[in-house]
N, C-alpha and C. Protein backbone atom coordinates (compact mmCIF):
# COMPACT_ATOMS: atom_id res chain seq x y z
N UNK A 1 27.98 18.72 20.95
CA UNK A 1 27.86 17.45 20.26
C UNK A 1 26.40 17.26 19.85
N UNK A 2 26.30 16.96 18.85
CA UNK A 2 25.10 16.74 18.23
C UNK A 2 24.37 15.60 18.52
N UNK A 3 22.43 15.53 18.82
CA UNK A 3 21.87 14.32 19.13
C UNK A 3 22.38 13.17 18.03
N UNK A 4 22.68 12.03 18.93
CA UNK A 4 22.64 10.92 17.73
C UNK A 4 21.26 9.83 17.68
N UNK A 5 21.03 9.79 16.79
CA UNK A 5 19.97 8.34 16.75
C UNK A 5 19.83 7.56 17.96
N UNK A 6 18.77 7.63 18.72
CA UNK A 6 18.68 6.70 19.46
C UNK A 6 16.75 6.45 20.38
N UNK A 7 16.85 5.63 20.91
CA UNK A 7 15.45 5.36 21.63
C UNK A 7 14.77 6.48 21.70
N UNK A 8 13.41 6.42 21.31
CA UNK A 8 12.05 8.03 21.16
C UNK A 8 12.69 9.06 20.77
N UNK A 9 13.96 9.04 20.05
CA UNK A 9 14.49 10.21 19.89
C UNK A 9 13.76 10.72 18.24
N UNK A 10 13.54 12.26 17.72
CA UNK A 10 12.22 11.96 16.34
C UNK A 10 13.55 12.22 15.31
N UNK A 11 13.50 11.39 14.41
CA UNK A 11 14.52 11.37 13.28
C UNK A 11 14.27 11.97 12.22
N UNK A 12 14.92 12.81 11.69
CA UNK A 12 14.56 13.64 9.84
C UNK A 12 15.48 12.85 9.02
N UNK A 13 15.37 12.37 8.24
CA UNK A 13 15.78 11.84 6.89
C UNK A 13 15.24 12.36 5.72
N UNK A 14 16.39 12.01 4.90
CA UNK A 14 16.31 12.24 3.49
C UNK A 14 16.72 10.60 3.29
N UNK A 15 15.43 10.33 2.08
CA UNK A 15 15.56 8.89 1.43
C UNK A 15 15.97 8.70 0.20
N UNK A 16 16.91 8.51 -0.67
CA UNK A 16 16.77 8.22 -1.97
C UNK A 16 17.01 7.37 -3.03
N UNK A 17 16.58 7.55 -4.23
CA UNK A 17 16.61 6.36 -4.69
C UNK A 17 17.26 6.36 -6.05
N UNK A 18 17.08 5.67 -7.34
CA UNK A 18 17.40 6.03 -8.34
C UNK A 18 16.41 7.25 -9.35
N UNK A 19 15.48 7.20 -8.42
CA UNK A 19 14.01 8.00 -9.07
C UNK A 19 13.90 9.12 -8.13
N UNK A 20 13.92 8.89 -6.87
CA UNK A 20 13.00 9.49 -5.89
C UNK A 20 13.88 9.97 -4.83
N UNK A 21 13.46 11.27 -4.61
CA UNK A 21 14.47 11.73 -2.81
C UNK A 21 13.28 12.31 -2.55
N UNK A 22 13.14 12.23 -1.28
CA UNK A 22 11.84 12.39 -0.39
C UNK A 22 12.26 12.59 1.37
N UNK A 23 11.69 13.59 2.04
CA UNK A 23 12.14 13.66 3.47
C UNK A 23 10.75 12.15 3.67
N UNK A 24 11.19 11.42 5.72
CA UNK A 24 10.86 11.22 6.14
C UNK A 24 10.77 10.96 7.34
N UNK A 25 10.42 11.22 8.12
CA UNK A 25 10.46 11.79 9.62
C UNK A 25 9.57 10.67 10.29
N UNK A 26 10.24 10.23 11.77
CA UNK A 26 9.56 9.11 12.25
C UNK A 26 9.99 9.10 13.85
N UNK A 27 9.71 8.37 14.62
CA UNK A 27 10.05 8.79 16.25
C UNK A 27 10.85 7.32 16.58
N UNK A 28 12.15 7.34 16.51
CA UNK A 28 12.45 5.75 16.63
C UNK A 28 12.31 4.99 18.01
N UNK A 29 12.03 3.16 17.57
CA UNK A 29 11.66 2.54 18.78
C UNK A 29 10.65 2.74 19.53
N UNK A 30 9.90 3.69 18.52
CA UNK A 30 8.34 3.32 19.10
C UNK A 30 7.16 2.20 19.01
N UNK A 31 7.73 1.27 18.55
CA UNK A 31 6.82 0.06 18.02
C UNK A 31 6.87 -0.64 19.69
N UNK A 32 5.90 -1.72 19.72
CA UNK A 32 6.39 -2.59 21.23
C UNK A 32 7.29 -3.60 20.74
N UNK A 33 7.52 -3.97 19.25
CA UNK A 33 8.21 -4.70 19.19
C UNK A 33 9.87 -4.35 19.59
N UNK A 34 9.76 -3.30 19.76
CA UNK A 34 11.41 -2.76 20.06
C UNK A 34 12.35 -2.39 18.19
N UNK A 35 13.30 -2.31 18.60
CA UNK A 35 13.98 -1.68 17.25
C UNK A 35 13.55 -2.44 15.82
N UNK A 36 13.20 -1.84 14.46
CA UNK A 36 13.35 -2.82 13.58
C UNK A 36 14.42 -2.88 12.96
N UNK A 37 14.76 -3.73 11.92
CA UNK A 37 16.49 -3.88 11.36
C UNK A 37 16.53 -2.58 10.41
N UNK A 38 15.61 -0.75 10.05
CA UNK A 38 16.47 -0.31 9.39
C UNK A 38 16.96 0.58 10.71
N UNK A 39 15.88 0.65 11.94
CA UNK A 39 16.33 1.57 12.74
C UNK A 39 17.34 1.00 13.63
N UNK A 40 18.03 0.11 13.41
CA UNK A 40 19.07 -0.78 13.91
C UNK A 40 20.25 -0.09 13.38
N UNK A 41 20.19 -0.07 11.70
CA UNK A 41 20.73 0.58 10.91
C UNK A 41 21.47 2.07 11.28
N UNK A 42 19.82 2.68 11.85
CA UNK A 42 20.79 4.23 12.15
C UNK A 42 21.12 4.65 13.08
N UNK A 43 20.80 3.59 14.47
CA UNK A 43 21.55 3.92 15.63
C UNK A 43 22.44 4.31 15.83
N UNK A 44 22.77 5.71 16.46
CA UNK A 44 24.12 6.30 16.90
C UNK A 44 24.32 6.75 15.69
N UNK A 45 23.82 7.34 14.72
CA UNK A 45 24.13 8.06 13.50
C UNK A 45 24.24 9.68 14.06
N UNK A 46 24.60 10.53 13.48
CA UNK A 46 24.14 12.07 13.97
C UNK A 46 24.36 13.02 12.34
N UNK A 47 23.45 13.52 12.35
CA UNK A 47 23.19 14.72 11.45
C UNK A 47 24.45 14.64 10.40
N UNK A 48 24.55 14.62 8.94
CA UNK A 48 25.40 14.66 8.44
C UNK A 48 26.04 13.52 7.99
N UNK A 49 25.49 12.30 8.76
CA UNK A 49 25.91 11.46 9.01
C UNK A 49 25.37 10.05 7.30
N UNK A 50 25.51 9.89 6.74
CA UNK A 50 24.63 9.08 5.12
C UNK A 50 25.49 7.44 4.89
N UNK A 51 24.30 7.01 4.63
CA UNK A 51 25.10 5.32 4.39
C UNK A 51 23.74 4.71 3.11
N UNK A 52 24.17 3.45 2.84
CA UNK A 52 23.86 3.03 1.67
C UNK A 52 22.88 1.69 1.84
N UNK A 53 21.56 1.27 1.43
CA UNK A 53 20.98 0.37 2.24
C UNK A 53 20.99 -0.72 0.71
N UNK A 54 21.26 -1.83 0.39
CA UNK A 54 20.28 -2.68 -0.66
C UNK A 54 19.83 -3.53 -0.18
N UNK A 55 17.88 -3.56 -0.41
CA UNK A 55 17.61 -4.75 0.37
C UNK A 55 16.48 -4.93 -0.75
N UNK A 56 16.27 -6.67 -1.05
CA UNK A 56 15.55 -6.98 -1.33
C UNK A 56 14.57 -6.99 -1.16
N UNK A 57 13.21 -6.47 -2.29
CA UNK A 57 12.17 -6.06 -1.83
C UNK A 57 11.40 -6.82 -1.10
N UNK A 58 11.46 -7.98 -1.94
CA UNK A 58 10.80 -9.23 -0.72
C UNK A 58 11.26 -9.06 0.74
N UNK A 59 12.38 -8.81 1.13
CA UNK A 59 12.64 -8.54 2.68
C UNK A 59 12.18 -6.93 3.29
N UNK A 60 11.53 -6.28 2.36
CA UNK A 60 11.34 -4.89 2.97
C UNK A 60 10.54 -4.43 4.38
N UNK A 61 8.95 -5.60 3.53
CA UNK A 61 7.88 -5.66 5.06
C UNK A 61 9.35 -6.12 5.92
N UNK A 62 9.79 -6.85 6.49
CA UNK A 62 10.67 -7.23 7.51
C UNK A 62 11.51 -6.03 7.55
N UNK A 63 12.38 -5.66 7.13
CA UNK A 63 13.17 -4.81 7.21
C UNK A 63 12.82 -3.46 8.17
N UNK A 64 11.43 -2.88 7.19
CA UNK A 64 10.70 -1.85 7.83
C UNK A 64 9.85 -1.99 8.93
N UNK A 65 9.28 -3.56 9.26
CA UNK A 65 8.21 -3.28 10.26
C UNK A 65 7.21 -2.23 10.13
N UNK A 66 7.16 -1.93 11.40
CA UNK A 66 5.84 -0.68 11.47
C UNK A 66 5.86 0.61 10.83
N UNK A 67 7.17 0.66 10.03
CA UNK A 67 7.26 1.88 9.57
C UNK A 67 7.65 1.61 7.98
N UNK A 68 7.34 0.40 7.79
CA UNK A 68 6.80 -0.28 5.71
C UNK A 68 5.54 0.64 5.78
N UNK A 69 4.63 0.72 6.01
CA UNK A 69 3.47 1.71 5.11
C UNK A 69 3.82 3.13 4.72
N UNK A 70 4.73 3.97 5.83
CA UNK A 70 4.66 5.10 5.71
C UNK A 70 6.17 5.40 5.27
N UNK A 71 7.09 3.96 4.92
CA UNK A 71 8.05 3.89 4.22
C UNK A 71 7.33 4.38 2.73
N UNK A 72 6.05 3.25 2.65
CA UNK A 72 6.19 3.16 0.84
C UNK A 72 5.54 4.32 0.62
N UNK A 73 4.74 5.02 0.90
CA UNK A 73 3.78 6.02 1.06
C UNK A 73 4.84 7.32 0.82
N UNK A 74 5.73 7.46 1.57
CA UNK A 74 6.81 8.27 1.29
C UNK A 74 7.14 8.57 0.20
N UNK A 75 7.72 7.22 -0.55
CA UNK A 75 8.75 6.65 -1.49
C UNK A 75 7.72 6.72 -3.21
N UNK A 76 6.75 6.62 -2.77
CA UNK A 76 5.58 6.46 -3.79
C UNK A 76 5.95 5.50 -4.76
N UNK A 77 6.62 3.97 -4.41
CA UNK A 77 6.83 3.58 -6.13
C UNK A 77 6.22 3.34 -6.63
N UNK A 78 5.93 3.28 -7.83
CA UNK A 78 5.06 3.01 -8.82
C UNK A 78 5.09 1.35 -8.94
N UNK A 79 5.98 0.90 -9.63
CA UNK A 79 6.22 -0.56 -9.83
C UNK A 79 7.62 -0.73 -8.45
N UNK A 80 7.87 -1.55 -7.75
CA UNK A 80 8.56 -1.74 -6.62
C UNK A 80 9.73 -2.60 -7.35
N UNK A 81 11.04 -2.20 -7.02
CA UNK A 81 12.20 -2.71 -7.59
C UNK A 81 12.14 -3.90 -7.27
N UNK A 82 13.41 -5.16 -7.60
CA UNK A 82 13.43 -6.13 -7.47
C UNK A 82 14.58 -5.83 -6.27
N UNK A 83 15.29 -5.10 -6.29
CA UNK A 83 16.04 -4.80 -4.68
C UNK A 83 16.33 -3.31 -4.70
N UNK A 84 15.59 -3.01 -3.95
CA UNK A 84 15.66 -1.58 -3.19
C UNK A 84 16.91 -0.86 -2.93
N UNK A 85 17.66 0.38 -3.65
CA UNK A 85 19.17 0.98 -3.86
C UNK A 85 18.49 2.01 -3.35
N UNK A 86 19.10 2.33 -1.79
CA UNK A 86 18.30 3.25 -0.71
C UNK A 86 19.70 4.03 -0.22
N UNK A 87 19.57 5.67 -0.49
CA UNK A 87 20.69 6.08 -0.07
C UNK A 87 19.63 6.85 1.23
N UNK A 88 21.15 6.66 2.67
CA UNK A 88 19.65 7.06 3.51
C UNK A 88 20.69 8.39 4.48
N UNK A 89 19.97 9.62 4.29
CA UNK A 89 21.09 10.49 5.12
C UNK A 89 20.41 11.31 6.22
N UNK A 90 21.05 11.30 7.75
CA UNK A 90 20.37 12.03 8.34
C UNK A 90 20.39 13.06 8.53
N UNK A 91 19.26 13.74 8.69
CA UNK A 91 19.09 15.25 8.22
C UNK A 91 19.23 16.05 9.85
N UNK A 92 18.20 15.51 10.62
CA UNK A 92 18.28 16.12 12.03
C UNK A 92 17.76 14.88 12.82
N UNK A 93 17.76 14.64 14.52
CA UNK A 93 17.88 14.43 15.68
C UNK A 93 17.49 14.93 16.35
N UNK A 94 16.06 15.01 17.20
CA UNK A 94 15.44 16.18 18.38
C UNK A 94 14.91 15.26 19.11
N UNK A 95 14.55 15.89 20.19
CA UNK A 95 13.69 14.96 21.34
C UNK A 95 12.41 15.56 20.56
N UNK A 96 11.35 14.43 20.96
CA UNK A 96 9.96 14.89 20.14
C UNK A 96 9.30 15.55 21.66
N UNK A 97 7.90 16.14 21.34
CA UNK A 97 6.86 16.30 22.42
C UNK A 97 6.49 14.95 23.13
N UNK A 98 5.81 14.98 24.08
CA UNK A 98 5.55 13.98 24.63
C UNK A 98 4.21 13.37 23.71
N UNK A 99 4.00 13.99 23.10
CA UNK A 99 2.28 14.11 22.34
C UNK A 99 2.38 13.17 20.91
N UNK A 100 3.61 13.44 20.90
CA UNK A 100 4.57 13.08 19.43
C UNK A 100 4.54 11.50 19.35
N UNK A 101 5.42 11.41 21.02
CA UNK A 101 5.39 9.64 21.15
C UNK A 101 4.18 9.14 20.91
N UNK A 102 3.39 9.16 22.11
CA UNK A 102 2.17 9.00 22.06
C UNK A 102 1.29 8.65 21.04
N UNK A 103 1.43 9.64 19.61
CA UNK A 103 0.67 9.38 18.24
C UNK A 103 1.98 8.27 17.71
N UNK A 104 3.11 8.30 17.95
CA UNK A 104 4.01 7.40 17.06
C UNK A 104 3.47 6.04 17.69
N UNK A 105 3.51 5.65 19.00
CA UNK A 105 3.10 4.82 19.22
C UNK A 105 1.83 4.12 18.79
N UNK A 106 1.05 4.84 19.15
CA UNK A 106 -0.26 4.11 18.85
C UNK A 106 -0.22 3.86 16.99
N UNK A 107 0.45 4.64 15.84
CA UNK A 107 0.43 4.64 14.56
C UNK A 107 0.86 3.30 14.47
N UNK A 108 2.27 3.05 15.49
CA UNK A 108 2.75 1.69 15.27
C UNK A 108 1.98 0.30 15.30
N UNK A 109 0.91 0.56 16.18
CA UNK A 109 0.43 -1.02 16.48
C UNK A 109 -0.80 -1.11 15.37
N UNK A 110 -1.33 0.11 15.18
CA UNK A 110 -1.80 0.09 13.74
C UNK A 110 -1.86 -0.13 12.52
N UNK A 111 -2.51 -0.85 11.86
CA UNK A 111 -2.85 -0.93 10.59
C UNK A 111 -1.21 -0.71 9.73
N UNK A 112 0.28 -1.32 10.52
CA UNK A 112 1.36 -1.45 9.99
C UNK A 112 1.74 0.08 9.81
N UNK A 113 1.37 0.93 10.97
CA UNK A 113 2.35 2.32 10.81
C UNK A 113 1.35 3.34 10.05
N UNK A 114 0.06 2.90 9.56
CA UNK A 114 -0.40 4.01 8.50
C UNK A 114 -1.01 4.97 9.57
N UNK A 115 -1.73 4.46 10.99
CA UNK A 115 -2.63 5.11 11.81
C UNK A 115 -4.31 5.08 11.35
N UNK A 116 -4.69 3.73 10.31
CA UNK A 116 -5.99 3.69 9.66
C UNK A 116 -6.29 5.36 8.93
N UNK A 117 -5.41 6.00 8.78
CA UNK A 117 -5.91 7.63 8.82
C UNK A 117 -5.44 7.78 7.13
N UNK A 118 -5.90 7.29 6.36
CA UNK A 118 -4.81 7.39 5.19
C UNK A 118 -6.09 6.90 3.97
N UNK A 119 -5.03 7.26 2.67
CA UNK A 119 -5.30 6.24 1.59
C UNK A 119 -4.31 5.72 0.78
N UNK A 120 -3.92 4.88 1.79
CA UNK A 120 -2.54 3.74 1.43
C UNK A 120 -3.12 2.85 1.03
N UNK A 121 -4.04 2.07 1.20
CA UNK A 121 -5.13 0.96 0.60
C UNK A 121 -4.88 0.19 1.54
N UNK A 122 -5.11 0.16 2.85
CA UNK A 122 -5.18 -0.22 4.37
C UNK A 122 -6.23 -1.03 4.41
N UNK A 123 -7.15 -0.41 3.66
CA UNK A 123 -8.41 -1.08 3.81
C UNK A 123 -9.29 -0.13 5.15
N UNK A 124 -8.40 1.09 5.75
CA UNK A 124 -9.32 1.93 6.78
C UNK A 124 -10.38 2.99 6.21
N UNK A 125 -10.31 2.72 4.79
CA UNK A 125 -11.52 3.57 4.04
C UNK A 125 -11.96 2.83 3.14
């Protein structure tokens, strides 16, 4: 049986859009805030597994939490839709390193997920 989505477990996705498919890889429930509403979304998903997200962009910061910067950063939009048509499929499920958490965590309480390490326009350069 295959890992499913769940707590520190590191997630592979494929994101896409009407423009854009892009992998993105993330360690879920690493924020202190606990789950956000997309990783709510893929709990108990497993490999193979694809569903359909529309969310208004205005609700995205919420939606994404700590993982909106390195959502949009991913996604690269140019001009940002008026509601977001997100096909979201999971690709793989692994336990991460312990080293893994560790950087997911600390990325989270950061500068909204970027890790100040970027040029997302954070303002950390």
């Amino acid at each position: 049986m295959p890992l499913a989505v769940d707590h520190l477990k590191k997630v592979n996705l494929e994101l896409r859009t009407d423009t854009v498919t892009a992998p993105f890889e993330f360690i879920c429930g690493a924020a202190s805030e606990g789950f956000c509403p997309f990783e709510y979304e893929l709990l108990e998903k497993v490999p193979g597994d694809q569903f359909k997200l529309s969310i208004p962009w205005t609700k995205a910061g919420s939606t994404f939490a700590h993982l909106y910067t390195p959502f949009c950063m991913t996604l690269q939009l140019p001009n940002p839709p008026e509601t977001l048509d997100l096909i979201v499929s999971i690709v793989s499920v692994s336990d991460p390193e312990p080293r893994e958490v560790v950087r997911a965590m600390a990325q989270a309480t950061e500068k909204n997920g970027c890790g100040g390490d970027c040029s997302c326009g954070c303002g950390s350069h």
